[in-house]
Protein backbone atom coordinates (compact mmCIF):
# COMPACT_ATOMS: atom_id res chain seq x y z
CA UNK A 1 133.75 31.88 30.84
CA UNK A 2 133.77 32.08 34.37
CA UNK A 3 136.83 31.87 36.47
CA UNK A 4 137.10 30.46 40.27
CA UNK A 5 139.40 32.61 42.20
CA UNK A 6 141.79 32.78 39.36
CA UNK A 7 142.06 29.42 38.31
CA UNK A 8 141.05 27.71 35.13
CA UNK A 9 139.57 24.34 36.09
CA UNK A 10 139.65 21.42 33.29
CA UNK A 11 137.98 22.12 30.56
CA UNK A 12 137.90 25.75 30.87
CA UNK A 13 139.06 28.54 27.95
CA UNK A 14 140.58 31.69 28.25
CA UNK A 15 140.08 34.18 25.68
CA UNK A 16 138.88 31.38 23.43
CA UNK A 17 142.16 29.22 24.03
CA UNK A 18 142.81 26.68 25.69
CA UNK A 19 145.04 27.97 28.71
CA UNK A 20 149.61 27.95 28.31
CA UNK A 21 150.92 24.83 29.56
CA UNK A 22 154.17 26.25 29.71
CA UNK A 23 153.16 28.20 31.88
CA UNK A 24 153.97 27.61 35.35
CA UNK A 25 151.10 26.47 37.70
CA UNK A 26 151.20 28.94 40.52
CA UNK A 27 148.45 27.57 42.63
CA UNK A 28 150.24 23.61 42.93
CA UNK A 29 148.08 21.37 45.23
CA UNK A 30 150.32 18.55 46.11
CA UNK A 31 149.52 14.92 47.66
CA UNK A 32 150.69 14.02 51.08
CA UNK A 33 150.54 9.74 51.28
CA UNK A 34 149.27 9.03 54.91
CA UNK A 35 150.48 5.88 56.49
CA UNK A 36 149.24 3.30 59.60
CA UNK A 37 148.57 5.00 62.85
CA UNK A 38 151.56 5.04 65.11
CA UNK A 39 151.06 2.63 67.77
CA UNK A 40 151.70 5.26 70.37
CA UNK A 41 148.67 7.04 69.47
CA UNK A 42 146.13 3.78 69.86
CA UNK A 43 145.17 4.50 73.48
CA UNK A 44 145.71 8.33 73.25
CA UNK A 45 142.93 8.67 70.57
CA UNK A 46 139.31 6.40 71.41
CA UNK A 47 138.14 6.63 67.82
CA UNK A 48 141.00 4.09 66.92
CA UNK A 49 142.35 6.09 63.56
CA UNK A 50 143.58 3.79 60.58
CA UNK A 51 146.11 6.48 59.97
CA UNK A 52 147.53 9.78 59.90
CA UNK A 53 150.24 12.74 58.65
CA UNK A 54 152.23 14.92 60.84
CA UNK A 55 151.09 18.43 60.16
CA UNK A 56 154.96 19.39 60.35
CA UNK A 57 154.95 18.00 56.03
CA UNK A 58 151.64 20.34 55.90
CA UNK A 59 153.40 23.16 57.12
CA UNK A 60 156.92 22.63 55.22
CA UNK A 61 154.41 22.63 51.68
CA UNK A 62 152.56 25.72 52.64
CA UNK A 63 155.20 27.92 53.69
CA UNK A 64 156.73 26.90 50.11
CA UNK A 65 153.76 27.94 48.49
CA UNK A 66 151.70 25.27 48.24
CA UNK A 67 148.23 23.59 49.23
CA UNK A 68 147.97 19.69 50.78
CA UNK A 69 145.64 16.82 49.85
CA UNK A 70 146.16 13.76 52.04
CA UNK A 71 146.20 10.48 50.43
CA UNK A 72 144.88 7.66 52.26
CA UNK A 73 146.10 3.88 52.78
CA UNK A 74 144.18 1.06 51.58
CA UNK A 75 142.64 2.36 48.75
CA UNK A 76 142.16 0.21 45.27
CA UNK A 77 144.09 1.39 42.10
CA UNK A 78 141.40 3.74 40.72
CA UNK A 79 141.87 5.84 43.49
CA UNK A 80 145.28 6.75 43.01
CA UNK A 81 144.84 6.96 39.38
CA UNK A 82 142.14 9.72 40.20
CA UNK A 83 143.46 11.57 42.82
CA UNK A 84 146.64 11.60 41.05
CA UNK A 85 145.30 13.57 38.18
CA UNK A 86 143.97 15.92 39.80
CA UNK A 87 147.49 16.56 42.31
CA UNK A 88 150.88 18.18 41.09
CA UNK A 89 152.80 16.10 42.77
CA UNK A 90 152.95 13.55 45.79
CA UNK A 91 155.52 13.73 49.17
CA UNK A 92 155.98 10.63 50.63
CA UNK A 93 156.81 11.46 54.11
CA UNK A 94 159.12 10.09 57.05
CA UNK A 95 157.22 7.72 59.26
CA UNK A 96 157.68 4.52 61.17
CA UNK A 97 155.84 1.26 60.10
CA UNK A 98 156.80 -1.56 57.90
CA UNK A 99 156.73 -1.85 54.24
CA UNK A 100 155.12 -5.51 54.26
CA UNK A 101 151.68 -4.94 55.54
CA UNK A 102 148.97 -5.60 53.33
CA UNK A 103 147.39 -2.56 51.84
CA UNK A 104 149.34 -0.10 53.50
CA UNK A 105 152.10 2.78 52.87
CA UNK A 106 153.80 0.52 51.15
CA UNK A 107 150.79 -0.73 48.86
CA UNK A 108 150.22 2.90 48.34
CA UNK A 109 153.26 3.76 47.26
CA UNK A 110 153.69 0.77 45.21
CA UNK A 111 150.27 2.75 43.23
CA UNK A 112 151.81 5.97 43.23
CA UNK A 113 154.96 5.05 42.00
CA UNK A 114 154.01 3.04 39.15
CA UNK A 115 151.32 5.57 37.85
CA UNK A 116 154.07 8.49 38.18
CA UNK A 117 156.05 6.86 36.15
CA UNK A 118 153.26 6.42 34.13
CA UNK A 119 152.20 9.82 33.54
CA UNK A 120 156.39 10.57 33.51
CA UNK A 121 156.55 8.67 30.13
CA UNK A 122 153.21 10.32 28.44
CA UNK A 123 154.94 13.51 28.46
CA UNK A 124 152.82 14.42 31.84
CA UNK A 125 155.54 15.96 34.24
CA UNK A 126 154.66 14.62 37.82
CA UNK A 127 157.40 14.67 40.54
CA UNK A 128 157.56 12.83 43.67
CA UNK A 129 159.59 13.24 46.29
CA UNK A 130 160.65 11.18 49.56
CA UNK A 131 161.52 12.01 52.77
CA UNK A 132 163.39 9.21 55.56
CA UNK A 133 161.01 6.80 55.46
CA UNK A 134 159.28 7.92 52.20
CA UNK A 135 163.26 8.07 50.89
CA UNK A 136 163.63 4.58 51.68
CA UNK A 137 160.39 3.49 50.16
CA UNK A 138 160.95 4.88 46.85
CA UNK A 139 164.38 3.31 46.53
CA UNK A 140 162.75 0.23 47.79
CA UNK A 141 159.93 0.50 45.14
CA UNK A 142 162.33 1.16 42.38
CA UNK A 143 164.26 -1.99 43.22
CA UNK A 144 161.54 -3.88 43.37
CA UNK A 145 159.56 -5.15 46.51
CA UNK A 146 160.38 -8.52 47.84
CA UNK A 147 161.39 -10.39 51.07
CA UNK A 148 164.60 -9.24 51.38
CA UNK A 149 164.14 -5.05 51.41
CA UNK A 150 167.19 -3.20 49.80
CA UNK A 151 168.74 -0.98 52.77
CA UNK A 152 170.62 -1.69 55.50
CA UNK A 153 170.54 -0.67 59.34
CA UNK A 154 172.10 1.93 60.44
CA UNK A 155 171.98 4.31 63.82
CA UNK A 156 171.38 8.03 62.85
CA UNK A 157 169.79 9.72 65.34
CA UNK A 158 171.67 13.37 65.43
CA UNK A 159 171.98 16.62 63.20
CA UNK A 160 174.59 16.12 60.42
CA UNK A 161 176.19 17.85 57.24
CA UNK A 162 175.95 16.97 54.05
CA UNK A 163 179.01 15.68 51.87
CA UNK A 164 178.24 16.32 48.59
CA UNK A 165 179.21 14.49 45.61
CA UNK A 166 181.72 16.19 43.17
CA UNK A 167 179.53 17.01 39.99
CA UNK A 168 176.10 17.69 42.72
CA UNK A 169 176.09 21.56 41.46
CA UNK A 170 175.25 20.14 37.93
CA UNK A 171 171.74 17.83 39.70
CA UNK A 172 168.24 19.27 39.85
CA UNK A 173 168.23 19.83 43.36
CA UNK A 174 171.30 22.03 43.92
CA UNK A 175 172.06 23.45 40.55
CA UNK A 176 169.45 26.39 41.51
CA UNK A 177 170.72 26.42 45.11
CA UNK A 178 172.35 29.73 46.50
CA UNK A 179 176.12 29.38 47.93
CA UNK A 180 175.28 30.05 51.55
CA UNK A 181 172.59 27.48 51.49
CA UNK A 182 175.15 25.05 50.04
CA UNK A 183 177.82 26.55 52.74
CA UNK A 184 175.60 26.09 56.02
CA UNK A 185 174.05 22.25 54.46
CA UNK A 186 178.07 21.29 53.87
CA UNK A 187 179.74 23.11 56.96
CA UNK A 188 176.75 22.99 60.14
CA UNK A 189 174.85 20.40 61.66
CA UNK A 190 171.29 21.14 60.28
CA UNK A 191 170.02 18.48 58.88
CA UNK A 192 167.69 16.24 61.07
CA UNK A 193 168.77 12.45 60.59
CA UNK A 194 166.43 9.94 62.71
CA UNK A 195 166.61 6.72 61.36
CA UNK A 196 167.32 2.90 62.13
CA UNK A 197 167.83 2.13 58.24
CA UNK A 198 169.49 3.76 55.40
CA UNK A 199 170.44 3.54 51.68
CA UNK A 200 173.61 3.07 51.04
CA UNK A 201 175.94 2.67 47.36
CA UNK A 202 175.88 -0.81 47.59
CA UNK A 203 172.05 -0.80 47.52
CA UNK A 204 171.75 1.15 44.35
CA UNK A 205 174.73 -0.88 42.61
CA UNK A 206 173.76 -4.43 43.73
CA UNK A 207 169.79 -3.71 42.12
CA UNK A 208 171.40 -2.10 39.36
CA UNK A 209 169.90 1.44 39.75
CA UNK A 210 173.44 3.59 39.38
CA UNK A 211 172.19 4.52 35.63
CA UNK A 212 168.70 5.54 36.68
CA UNK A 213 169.52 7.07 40.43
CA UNK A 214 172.35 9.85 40.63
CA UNK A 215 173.47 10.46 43.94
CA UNK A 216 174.19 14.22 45.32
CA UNK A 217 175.11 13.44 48.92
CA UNK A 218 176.09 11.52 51.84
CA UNK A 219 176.10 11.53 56.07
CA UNK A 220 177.65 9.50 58.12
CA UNK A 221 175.74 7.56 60.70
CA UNK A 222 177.14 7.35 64.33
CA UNK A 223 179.73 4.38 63.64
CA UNK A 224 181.01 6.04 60.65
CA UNK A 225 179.15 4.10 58.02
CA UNK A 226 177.78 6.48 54.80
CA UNK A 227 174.89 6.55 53.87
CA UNK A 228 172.99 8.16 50.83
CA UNK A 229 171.51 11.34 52.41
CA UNK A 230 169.93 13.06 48.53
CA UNK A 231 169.59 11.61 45.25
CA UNK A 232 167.56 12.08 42.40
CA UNK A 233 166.54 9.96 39.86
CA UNK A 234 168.16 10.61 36.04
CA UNK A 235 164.99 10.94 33.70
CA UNK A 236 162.03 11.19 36.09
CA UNK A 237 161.22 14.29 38.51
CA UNK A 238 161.97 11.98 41.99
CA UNK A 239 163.69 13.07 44.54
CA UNK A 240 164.46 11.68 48.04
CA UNK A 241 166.29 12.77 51.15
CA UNK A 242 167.21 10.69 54.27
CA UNK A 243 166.70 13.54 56.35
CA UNK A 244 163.78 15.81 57.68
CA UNK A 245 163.68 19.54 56.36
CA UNK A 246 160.36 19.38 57.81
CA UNK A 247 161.83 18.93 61.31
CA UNK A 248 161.95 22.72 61.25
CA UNK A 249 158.06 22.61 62.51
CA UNK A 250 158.54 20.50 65.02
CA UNK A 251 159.30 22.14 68.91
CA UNK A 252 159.54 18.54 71.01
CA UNK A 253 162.27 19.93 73.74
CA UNK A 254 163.76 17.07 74.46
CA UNK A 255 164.94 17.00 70.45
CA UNK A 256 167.93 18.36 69.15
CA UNK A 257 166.03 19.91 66.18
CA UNK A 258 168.08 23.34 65.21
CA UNK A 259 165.96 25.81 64.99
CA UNK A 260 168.22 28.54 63.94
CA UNK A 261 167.81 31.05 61.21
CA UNK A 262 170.66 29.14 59.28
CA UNK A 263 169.10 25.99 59.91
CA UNK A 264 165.62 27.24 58.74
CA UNK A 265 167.36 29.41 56.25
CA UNK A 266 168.93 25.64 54.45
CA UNK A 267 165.89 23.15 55.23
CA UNK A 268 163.49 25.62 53.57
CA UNK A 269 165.17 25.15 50.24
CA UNK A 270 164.07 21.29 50.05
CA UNK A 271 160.11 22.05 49.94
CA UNK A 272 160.95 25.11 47.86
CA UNK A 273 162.91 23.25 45.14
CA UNK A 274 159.94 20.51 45.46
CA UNK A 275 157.29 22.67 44.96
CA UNK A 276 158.94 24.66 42.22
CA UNK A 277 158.97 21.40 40.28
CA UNK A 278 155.04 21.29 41.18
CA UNK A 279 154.40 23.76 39.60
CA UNK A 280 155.47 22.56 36.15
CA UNK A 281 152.44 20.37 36.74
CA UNK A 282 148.67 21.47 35.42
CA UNK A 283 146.75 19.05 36.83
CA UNK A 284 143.51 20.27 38.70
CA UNK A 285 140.03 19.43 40.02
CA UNK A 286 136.93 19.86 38.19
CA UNK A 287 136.10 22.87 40.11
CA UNK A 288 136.36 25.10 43.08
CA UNK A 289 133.39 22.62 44.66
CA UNK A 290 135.44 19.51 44.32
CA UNK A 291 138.70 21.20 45.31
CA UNK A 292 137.74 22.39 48.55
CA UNK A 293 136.34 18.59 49.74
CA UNK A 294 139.43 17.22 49.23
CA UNK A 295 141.78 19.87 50.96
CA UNK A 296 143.74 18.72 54.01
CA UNK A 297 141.92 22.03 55.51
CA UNK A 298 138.82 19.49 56.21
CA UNK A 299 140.27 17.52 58.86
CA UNK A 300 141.35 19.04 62.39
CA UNK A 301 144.92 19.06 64.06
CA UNK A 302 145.53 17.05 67.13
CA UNK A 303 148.20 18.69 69.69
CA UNK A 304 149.70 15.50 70.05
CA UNK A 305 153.05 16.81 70.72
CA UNK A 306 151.01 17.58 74.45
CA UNK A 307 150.41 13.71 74.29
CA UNK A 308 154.13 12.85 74.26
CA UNK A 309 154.52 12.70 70.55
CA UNK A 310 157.64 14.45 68.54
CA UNK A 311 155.34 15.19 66.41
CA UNK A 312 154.13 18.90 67.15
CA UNK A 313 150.58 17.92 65.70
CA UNK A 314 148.82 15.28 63.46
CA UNK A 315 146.20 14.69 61.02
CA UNK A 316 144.11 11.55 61.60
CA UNK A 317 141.92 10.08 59.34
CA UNK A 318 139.41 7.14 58.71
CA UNK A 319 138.41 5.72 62.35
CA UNK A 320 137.38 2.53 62.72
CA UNK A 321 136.15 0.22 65.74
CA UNK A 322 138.15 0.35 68.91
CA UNK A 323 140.37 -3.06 69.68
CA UNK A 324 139.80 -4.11 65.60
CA UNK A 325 142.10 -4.78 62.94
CA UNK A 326 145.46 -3.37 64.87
CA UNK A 327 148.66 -4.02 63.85
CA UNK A 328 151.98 -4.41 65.65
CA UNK A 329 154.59 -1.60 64.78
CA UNK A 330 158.08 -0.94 64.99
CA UNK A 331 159.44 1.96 64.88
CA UNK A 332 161.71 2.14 61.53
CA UNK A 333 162.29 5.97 60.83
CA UNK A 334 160.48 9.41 61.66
């Protein structure tokens, strides 16, 4: 039977059997949702892009040991349903646009979400995790969407600590963690908060999520208020955190974006924890053929960091017309 590079595609044998799946998947190709081109980039960029991902989320998956596919915005249900068996798990990144726009993040998410949960309840192990915006948006999901969104506003804009909750060494996401990661997240200022809304208790008690979500720790924004900084959810393999490990790949000088060894040292555990849990996942493409033209590898960086961006780079996909079909943004949380 022949082998790609390693890898047993679907339907494949080894040896005559069908391959372990407890084994643990140690080539994990995991989605990355795009979302609406920032409005900042619409007269930087002529061929008018419907959206984009900052290659700092690229980066923060490979350096954990993993590959990207980007997911795209304004796609119909079958879409997600395909792509998503074929991934080993989605990030919903940070970002700035609103959740209300037709066929957008949102919409996308709204997909995603549903069909994880989905595949969570067949027995088919398929984390998810959220960062800042993406945070937000799954909390928002899992209270269900309406006119009034469940967070509040907030002003975070700085580097804080994390206060964790009293039983957080028993959760998912720490219970693995070394003690000087959990010293430098609890004691330094490495964690990059940037955000005009948060989540807060009262969100998860007043839409009745406390059994579902557990909470692992809080910041405090600049006028004291706390705000849910990581949770995870009780049965499923979702995860969110308000801030940016990602931030570590971004250089914009006029940030205050640690870059120090302690600060990499602590982010990197977020992606690595993620795509651990990936990895539990056997989802895969067809073949090698099929794999390859949907890699993130097939679409080129833009510096836009040069352009006056904090974002370092970018990933643009799907232009349309020039002057067609924009939409006014604001900017909510990157």
């Amino acid at each position: 039977m022949e082998q790609l590079s390693g890898v047993l595609y679907k339907g494949e044998l080894e040896d005559g059997c069908a391959a372990s799946a407890s084994a643990l998947n140690d080539r994990p190709i995991i989605g990355v949702l795009a979302q609406e081109q920032h409005y900042k980039f619409w007269d930087k960029y002529p061929e008018d892009y419907t959206s984009y991902i900052a290659a700092s989320y690229v980066k923060a998956l490979e350096a954990s040991g993993a590959r990207v596919v980007p997911i795209m915005i304004g796609k119909d249900r079958s879409y997600y349903e395909d792509i998503m068996g074929k991934l080993n798990g989605v990030l919903f990144p940070g970002g700035a646009t609103y959740f209300n726009q037709s066929n957008g993040f949102a919409d996308a998410g709204q997909h995603i979400y549903d069909l994880a949960i989905e595949m969570n309840e067949a027995g088919d192990y398929f984390p998810v995790f959220g960062t800042c915006l993406g945070f937000e948006l799954i909390i928002i999901l899992a209270s269900g969407r309406g006119p009034v969104e469940n967070r509040v506003t907030c002003h975070s804009f700085g580097n804080n600590p994390l206060n964790f909750t009293r039983d957080f060494r028993s959760s998912k996401m720490y219970k693995s963690a070394d003690d000087d990661i959990i010293n430098i997240l609890s004691r330094e200022d490495i964690t990059v908060n940037h955000h005009q809304f948060c989540i807060v208790d009262e969100n998860l008690k007043s839409h009745n999520l406390t059994k579902d979500w557990r909470v692992t720790a809080h910041s405090d924004d600049a006028n004291g208020l706390k705000f849910i900084a990581s949770l995870e959810h009780n049965k499923y393999p979702f995860y969110g955190v308000q801030f940016h490990p990602e931030k570590i790949f971004e250089w914009k000088q006029t940030k205050t974006y640690s870059h120090s060894f302690n600060a990499i040292k602590a982010n990197r555990h977020f992606m690595d924890f993620f795509v651990n849990e990936c990895r539990k996942n056997h989802h895969s493409f067809a073949d090698a053929e099929e794999e390859n033209k949907c890699l993130i590898y097939n679409y080129n960086t833009h510096f836009t960091g040069a352009e006056g961006s904090a974002y370092e780079q970018c990933y643009f996909f799907e232009p349309r017309n020039v002057g067609k079909n924009k939409v006014n943004y604001t900017i909510v949380a990157i």
